[in-house]
C-alpha atoms as a PDB file:
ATOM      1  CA  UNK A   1      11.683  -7.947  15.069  1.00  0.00           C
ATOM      2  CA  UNK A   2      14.805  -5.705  15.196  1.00  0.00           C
ATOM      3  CA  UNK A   3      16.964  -8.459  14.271  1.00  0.00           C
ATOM      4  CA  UNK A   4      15.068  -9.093  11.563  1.00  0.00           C
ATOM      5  CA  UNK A   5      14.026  -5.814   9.948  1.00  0.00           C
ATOM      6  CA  UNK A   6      14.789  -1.979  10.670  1.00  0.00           C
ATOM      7  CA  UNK A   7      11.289  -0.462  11.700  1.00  0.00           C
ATOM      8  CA  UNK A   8      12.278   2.588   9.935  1.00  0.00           C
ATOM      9  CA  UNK A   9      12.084   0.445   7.329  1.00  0.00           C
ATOM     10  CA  UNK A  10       8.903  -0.632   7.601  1.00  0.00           C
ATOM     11  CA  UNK A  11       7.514   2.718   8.346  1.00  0.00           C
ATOM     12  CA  UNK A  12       9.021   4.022   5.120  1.00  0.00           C
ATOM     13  CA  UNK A  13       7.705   1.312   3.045  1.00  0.00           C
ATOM     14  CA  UNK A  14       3.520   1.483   4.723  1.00  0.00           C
ATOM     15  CA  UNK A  15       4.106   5.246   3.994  1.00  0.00           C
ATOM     16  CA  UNK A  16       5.218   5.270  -0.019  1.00  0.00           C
ATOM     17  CA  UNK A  17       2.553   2.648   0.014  1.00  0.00           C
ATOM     18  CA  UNK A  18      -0.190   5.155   1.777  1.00  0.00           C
ATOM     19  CA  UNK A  19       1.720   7.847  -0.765  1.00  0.00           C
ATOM     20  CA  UNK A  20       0.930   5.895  -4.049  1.00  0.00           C
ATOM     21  CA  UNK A  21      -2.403   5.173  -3.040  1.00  0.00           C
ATOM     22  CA  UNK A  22      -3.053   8.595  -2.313  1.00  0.00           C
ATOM     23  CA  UNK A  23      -1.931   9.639  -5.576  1.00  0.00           C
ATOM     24  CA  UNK A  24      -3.531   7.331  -7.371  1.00  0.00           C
ATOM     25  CA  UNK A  25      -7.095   8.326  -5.399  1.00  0.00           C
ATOM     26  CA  UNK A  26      -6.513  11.763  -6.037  1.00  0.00           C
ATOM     27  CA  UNK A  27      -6.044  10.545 -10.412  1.00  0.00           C
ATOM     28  CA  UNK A  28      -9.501   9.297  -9.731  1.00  0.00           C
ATOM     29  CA  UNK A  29     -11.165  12.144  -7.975  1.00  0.00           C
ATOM     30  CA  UNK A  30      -9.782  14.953 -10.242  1.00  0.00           C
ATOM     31  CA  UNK A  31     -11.787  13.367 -13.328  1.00  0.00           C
ATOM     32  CA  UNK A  32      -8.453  12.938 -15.559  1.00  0.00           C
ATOM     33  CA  UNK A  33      -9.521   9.402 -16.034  1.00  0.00           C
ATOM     34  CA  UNK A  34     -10.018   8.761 -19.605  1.00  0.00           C
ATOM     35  CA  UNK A  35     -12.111   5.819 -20.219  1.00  0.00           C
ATOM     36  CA  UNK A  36     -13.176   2.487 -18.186  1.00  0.00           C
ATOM     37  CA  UNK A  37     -10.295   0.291 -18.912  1.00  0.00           C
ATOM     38  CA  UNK A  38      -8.067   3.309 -17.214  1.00  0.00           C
ATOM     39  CA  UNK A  39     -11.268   3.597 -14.314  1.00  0.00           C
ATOM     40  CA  UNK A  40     -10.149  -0.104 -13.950  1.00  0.00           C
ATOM     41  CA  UNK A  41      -6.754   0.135 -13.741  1.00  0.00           C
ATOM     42  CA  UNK A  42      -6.027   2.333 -11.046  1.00  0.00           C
ATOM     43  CA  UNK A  43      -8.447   0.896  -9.328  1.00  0.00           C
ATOM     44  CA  UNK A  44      -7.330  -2.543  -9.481  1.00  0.00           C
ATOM     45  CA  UNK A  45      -3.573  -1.061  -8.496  1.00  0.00           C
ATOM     46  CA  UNK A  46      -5.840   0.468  -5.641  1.00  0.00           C
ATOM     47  CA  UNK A  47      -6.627  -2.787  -4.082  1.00  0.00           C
ATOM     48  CA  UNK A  48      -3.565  -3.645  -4.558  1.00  0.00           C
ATOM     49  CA  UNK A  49      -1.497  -1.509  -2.766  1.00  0.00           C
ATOM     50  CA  UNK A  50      -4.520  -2.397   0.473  1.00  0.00           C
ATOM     51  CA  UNK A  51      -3.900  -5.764   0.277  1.00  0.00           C
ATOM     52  CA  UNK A  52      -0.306  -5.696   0.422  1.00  0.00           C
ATOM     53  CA  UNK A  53      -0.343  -3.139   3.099  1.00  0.00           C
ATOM     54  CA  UNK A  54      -2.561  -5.517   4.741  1.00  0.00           C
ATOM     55  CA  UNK A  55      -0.255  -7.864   4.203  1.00  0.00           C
ATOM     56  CA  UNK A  56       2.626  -6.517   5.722  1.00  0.00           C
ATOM     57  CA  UNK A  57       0.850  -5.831   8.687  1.00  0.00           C
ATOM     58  CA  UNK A  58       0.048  -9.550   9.315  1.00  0.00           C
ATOM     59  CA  UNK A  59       3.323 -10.598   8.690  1.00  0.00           C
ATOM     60  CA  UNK A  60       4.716  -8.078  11.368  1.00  0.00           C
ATOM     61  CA  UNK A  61       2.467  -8.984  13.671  1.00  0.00           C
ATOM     62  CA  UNK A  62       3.541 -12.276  13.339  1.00  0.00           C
ATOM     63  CA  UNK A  63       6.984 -11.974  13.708  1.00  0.00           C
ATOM     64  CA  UNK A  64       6.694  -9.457  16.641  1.00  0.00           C
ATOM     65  CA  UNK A  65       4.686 -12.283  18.086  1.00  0.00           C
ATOM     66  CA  UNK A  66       7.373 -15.095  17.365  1.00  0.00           C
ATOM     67  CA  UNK A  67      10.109 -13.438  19.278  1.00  0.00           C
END
């Protein structure tokens, strides 16, 4: 894996992920949302940012696994 990627790098990238999500959790607790297409919205970018978190996990795992 260090050939292949800096962990640093991956560390910084799961943590603006865990960041955005954060933020965007917090936009839906603090009631700002305006209507159900915006309720939708973030929580479809939400998901999003899980599954590609998830993602990069897998693929890590993988490649740790490969070497």
């Amino acid at each position: 894996m260090s050939d292949f990627v800096d962990p640093r790098f991956l560390d910084l990238l799961v943590s603006r992920l865990n960041d955005t999500q954060s933020h965007l959790k917090d936009t839906l607790v603090s009631g700002s949302i305006e209507n159900y297409d915006q309720y939708n919205l973030v929580r479809g970018k939400i998901d999003g940012l899980e599954l590609a978190k998830r993602d990069i996990k897998e693929i890590v795992d993988q490649v740790m696994v490969e070497e």
